[in-house]
N, C-alpha and C. Protein backbone atom coordinates (compact mmCIF):
# COMPACT_ATOMS: atom_id res chain seq x y z
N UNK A 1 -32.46 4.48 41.96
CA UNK A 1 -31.53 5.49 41.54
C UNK A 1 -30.09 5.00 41.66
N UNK A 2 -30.05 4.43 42.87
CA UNK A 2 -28.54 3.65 42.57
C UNK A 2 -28.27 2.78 41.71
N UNK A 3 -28.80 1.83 41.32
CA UNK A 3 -28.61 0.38 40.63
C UNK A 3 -28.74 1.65 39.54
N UNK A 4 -29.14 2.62 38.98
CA UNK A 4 -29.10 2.85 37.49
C UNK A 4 -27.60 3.86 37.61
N UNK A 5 -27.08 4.64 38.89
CA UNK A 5 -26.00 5.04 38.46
C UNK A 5 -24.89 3.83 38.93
N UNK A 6 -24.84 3.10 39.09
CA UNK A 6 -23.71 1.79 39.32
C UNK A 6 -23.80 1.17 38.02
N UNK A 7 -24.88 0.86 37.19
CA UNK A 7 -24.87 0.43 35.61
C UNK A 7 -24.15 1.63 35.00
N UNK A 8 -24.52 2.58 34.88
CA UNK A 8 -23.94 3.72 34.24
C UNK A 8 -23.02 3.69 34.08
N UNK A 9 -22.07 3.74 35.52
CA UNK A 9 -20.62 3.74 36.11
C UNK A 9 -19.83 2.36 35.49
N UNK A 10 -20.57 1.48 35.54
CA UNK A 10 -20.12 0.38 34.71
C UNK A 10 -20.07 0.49 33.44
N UNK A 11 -21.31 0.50 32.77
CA UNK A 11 -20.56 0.54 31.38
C UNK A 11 -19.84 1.60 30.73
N UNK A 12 -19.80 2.99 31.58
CA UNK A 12 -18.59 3.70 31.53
C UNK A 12 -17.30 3.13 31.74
N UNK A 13 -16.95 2.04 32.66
CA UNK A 13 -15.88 2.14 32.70
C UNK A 13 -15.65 0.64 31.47
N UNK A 14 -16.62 -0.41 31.43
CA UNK A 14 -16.44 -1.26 30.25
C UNK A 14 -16.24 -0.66 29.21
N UNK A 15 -16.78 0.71 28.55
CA UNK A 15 -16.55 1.15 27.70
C UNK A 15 -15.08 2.01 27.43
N UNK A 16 -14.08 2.03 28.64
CA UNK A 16 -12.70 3.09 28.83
C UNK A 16 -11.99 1.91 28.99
N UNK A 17 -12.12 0.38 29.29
CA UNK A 17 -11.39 -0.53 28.87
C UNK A 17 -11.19 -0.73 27.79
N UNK A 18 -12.83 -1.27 27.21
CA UNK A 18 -12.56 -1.73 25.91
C UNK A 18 -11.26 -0.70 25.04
N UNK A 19 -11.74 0.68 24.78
CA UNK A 19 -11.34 1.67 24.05
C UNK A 19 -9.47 1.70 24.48
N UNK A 20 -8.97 1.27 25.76
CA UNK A 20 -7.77 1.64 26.00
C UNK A 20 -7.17 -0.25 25.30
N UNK A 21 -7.87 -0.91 25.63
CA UNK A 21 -7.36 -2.03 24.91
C UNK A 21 -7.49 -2.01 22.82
N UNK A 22 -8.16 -1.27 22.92
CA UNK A 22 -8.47 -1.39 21.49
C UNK A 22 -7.48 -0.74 20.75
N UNK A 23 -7.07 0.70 21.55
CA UNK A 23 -5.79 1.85 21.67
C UNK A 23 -4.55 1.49 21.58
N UNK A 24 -4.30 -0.09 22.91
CA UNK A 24 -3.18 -0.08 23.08
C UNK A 24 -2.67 -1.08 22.39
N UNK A 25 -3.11 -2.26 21.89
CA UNK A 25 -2.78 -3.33 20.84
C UNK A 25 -2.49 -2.78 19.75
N UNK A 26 -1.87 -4.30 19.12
CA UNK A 26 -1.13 -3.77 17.71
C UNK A 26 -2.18 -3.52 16.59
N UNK A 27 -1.84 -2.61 16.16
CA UNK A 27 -2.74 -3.16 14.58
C UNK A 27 -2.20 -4.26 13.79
N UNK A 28 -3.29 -4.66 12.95
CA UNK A 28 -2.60 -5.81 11.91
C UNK A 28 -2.70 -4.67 10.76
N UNK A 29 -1.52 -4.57 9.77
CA UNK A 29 -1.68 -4.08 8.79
C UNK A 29 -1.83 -5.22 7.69
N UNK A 30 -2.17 -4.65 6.62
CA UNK A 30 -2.50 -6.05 5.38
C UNK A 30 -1.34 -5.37 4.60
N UNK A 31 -0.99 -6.87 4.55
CA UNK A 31 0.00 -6.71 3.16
C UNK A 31 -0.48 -7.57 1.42
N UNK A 32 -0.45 -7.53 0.97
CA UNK A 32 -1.27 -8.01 -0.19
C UNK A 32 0.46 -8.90 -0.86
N UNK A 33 -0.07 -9.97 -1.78
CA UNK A 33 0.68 -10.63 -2.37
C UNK A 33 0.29 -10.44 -4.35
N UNK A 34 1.17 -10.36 -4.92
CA UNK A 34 0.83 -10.35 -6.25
C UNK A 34 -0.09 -10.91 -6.40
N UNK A 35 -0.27 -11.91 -5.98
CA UNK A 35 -1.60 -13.29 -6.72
C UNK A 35 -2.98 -12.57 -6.35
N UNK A 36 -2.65 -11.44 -5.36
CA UNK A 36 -3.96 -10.88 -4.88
C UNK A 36 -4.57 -9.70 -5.68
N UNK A 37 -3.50 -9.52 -6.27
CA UNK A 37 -3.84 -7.73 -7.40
C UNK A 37 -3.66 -7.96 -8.67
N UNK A 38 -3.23 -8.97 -8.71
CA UNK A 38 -3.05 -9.38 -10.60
C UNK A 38 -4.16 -8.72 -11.23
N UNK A 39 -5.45 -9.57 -10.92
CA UNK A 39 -6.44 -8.88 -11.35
C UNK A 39 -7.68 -7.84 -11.03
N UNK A 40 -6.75 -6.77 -10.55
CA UNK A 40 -7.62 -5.69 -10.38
C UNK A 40 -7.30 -4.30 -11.33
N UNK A 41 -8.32 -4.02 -10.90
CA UNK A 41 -8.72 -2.59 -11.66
C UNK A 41 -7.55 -1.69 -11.50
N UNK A 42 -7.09 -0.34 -12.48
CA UNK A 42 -6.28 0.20 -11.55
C UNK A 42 -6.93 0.78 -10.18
N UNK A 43 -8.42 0.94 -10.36
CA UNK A 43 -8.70 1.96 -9.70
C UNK A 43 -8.73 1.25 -7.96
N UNK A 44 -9.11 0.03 -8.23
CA UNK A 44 -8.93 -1.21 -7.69
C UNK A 44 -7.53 -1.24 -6.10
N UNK A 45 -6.41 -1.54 -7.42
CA UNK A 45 -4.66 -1.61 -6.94
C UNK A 45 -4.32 -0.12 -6.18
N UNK A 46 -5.36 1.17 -6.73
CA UNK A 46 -4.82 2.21 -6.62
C UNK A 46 -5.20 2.31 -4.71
N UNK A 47 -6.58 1.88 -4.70
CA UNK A 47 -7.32 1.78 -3.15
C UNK A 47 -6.65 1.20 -2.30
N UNK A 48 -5.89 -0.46 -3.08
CA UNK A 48 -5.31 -0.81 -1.77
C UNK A 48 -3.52 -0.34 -1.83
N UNK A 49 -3.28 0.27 -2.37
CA UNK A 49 -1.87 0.94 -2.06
C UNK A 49 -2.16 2.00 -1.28
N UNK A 50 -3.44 2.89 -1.32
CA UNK A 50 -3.42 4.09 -0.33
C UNK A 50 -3.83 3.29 1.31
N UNK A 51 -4.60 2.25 0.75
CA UNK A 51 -4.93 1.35 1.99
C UNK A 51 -3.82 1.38 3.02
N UNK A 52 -2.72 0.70 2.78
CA UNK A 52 -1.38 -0.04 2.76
C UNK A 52 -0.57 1.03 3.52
N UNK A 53 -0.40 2.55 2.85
CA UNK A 53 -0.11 3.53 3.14
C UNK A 53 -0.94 4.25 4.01
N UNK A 54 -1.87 3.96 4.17
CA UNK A 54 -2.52 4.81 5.21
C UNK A 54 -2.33 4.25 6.91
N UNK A 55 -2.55 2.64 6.30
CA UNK A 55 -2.56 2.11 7.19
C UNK A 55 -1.03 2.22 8.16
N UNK A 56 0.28 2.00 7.23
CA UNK A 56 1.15 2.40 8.45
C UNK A 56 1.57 3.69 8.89
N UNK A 57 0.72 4.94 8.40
CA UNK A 57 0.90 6.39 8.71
C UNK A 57 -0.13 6.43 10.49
N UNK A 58 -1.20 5.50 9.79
CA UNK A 58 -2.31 4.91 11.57
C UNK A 58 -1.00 4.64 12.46
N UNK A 59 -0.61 3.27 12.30
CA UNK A 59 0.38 2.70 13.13
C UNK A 59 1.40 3.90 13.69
N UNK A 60 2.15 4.63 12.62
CA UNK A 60 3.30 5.54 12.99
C UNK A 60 2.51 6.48 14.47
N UNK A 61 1.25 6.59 13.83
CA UNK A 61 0.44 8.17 14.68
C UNK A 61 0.34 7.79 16.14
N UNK A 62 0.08 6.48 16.43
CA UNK A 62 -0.86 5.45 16.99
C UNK A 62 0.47 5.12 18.22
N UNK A 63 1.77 5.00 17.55
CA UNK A 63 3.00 4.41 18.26
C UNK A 63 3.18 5.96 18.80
N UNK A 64 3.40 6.99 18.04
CA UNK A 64 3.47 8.59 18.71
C UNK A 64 2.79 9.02 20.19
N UNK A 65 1.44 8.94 19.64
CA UNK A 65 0.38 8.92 20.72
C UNK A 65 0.46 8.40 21.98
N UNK A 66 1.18 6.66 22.22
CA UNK A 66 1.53 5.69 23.24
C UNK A 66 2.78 6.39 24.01
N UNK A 67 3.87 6.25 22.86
CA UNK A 67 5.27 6.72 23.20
C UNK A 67 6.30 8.16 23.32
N UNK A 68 5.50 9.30 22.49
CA UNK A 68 5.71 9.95 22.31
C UNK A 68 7.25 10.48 21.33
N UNK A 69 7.14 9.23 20.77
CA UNK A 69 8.12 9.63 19.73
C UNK A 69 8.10 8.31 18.52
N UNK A 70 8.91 9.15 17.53
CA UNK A 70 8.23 8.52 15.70
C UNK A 70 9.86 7.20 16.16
N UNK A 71 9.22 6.50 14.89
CA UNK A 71 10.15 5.39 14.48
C UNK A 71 11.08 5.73 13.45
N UNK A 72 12.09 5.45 13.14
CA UNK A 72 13.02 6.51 11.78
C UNK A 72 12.74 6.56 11.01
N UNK A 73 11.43 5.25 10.23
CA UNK A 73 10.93 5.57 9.33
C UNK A 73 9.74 6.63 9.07
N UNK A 74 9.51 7.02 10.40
CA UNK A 74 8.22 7.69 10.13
C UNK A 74 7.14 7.44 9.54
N UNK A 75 7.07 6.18 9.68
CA UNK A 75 5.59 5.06 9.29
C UNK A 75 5.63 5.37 7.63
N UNK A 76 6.45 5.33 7.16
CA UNK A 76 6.58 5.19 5.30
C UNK A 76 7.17 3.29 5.56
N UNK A 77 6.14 2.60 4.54
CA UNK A 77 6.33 1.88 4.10
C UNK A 77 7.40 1.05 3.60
N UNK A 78 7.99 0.29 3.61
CA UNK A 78 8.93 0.01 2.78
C UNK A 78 8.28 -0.82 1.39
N UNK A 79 9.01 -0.48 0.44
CA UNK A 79 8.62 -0.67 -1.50
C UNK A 79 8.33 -1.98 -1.14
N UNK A 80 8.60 -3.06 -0.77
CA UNK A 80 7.97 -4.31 -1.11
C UNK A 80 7.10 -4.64 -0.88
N UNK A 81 6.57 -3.94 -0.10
CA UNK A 81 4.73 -3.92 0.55
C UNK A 81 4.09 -3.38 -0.47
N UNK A 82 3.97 -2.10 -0.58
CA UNK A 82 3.54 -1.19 -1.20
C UNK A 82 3.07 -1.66 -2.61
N UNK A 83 1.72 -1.75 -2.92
CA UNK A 83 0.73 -2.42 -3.82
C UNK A 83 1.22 -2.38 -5.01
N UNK A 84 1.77 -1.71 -5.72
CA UNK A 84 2.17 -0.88 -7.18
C UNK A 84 3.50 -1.80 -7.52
N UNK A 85 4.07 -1.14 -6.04
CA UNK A 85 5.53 -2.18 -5.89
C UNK A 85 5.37 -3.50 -6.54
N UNK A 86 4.56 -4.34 -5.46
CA UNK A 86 4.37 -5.58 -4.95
C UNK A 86 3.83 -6.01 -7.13
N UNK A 87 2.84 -5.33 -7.86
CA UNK A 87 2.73 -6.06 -8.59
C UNK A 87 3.28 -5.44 -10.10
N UNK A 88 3.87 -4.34 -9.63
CA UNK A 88 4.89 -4.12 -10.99
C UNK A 88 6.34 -5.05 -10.57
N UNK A 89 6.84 -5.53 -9.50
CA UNK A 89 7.83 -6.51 -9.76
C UNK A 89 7.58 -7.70 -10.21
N UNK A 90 6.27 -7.93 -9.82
CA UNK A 90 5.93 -9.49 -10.29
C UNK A 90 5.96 -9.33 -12.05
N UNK A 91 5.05 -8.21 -12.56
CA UNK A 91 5.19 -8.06 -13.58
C UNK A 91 6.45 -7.82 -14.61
N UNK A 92 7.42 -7.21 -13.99
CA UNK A 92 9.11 -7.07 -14.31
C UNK A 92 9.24 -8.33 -14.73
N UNK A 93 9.52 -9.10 -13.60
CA UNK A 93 10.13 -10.88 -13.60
C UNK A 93 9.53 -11.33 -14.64
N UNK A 94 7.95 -11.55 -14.63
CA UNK A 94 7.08 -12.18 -15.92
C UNK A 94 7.38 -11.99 -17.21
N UNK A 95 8.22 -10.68 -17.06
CA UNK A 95 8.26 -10.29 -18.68
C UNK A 95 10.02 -9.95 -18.69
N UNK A 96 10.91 -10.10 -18.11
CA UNK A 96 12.01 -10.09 -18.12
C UNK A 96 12.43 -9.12 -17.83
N UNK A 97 11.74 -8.15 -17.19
CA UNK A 97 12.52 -6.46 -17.48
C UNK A 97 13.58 -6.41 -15.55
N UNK A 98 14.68 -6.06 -16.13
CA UNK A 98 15.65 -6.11 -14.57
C UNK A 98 15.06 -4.19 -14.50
N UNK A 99 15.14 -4.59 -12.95
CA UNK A 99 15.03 -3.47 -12.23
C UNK A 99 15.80 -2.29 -12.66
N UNK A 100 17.10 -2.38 -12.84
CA UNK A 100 18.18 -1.86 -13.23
C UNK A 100 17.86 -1.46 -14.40
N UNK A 101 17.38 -1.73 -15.01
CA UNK A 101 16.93 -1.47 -16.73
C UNK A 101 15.77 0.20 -16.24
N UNK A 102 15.26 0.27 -15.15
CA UNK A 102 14.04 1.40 -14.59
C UNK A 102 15.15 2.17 -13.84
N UNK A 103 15.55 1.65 -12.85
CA UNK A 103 16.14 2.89 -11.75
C UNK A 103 17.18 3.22 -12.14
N UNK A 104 16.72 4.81 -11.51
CA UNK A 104 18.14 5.55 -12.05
C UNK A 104 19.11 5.94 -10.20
N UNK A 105 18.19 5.94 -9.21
CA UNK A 105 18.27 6.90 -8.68
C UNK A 105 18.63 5.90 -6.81
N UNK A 106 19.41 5.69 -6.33
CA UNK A 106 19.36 5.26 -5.00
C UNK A 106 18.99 5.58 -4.10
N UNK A 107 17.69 5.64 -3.62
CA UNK A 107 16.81 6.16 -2.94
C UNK A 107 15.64 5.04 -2.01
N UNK A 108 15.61 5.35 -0.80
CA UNK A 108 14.50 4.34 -0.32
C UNK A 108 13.42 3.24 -0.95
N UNK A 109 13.04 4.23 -2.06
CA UNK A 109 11.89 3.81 -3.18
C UNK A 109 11.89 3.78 -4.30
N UNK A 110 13.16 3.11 -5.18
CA UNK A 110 13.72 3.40 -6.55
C UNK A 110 12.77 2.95 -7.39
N UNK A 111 12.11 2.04 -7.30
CA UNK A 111 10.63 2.06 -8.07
C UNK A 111 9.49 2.69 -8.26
N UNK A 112 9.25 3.17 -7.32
CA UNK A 112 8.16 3.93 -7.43
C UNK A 112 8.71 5.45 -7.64
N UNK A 113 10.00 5.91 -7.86
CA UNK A 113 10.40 6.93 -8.36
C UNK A 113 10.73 6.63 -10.12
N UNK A 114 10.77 5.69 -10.35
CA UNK A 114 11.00 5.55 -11.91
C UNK A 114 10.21 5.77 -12.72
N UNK A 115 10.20 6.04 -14.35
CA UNK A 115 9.83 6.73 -15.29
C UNK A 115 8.58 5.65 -15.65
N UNK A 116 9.01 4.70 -15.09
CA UNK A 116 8.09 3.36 -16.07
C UNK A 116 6.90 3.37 -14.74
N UNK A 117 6.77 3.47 -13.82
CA UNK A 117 6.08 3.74 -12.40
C UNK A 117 5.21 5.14 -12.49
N UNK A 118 5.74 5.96 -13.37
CA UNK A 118 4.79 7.19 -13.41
C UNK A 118 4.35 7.20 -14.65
N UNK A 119 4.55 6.31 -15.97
CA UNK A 119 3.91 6.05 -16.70
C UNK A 119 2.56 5.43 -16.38
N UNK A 120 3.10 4.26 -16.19
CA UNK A 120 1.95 3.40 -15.07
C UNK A 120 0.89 3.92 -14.68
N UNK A 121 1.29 4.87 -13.62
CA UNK A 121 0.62 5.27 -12.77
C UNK A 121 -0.07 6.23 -13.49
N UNK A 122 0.20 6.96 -14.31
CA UNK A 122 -0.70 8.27 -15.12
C UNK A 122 -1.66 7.50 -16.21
N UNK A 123 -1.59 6.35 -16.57
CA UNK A 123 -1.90 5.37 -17.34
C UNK A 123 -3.41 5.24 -16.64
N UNK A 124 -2.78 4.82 -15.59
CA UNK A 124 -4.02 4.43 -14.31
C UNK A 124 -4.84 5.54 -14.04
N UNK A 125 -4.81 6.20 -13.96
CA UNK A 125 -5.28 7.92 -13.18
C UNK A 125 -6.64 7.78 -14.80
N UNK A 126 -5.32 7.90 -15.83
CA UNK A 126 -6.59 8.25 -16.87
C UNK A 126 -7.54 7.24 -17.42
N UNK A 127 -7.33 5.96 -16.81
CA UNK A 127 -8.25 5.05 -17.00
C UNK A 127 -8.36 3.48 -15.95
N UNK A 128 -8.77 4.32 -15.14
CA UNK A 128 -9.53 3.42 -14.00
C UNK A 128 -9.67 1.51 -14.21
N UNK A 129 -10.10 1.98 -15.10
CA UNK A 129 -11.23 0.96 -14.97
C UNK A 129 -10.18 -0.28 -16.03
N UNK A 130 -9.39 -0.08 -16.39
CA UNK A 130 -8.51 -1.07 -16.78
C UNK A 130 -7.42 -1.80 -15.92
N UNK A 131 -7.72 -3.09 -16.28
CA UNK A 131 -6.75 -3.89 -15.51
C UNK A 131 -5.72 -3.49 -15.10
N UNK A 132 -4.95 -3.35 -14.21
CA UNK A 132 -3.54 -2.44 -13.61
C UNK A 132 -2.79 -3.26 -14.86
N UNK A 133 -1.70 -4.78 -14.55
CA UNK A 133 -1.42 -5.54 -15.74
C UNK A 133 -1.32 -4.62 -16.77
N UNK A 134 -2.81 -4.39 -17.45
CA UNK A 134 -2.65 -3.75 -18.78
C UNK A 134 -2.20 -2.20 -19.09
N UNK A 135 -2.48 -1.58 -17.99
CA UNK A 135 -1.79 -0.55 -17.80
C UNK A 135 -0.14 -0.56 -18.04
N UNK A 136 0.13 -1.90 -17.20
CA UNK A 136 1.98 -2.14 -16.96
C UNK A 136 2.57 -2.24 -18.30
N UNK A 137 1.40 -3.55 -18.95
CA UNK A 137 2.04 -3.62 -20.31
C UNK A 137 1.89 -2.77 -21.76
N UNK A 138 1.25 -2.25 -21.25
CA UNK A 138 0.91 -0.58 -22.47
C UNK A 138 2.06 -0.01 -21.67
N UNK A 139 2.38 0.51 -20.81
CA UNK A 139 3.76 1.51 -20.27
C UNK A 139 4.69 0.72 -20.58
N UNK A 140 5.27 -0.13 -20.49
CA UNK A 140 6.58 -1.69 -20.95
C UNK A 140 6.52 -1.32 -22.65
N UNK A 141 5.69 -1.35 -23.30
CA UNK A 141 5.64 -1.09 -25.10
C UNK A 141 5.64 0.14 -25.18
N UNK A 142 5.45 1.45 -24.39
CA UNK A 142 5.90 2.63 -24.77
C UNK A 142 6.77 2.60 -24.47
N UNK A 143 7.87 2.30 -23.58
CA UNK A 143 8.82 2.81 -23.08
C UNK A 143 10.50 1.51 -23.89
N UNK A 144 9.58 0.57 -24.52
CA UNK A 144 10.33 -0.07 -25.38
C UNK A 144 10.79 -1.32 -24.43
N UNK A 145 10.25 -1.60 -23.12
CA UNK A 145 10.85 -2.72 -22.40
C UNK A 145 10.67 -3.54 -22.76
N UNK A 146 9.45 -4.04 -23.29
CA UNK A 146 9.09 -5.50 -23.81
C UNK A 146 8.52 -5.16 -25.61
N UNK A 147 8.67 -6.06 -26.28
CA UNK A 147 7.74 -6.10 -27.89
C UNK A 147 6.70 -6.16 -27.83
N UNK A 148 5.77 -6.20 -28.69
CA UNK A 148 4.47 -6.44 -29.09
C UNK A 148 4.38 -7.87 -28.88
N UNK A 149 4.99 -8.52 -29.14
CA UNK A 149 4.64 -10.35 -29.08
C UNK A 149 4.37 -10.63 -27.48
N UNK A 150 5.34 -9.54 -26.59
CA UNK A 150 5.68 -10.41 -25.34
C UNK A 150 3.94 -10.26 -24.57
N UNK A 151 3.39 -11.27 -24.04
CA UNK A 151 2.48 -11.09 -22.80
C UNK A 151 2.80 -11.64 -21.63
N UNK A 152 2.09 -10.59 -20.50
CA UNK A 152 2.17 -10.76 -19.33
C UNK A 152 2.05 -12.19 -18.69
């Protein structure tokens, strides 16, 4: 009866280590590089941007929980991480379009508040299953940024 409550007691408490070490370390968040989303789906790009975003809303909750107070960002991302970001600029550069040519508005996230970003993005919503890319460059020819000749 003892030796089974001293095991018990043990891997109770191996198990309130592990969990406070697992608690108290950093997370790694992933950041993705263009070369990594070029070719995905939207539905694809769309997973790992909520990924991306979820993941430092964890971190923000996670630092709360330890410290009891938020960081100024309040675990929002900054745009150059942020998946959509990360491969509608690559796509900008590729095809010549300046930033400045999209934003209107000076704000934390001037890209992902722009007209060509919610094209995009509604582009995506209504069809999954197409290359993000082709999404960008069907929104770039409606919106008159690039010609018909230009490809990605």
């Amino acid at each position: 009866m003892k030796i089974s409550v001293a095991v018990a007691l043990m891997l109770c408490a191996f198990a309130a280590a592990l969990a406070a070490f697992i608690w108290s370390g950093p997370s790694e968040i992933r950041h993705y590089i263009a070369d990594e989303l070029s070719e995905l789906t939207c539905e694809e790009l769309g997973e790992r941007h909520t990924e991306v975003i979820d993941a430092y809303h964890d971190a923000e909750i996670a630092h709360y929980s330890r410290t009891g107070a938020f960081h100024d960002d309040l675990g929002i991302p900054p745009e150059d991480v942020v998946p959509y970001a990360v491969l509608l600029k690559r796509f900008m550069r590729d095809n010549n379009i300046s930033e400045t040519d999209l934003v209107t508005r000076s704000i934390p996230m001037p890209l992902l508040y722009s007209d060509f970003y919610h094209e995009v993005s509604g582009a995506c919503a209504a069809n999954p299953s197409w290359r993000a890319v082709e999404a960008m460059r069907r929104s770039a020819l409606n919106r008159g940024l690039i010609g018909r000749n230009e490809v990605d």
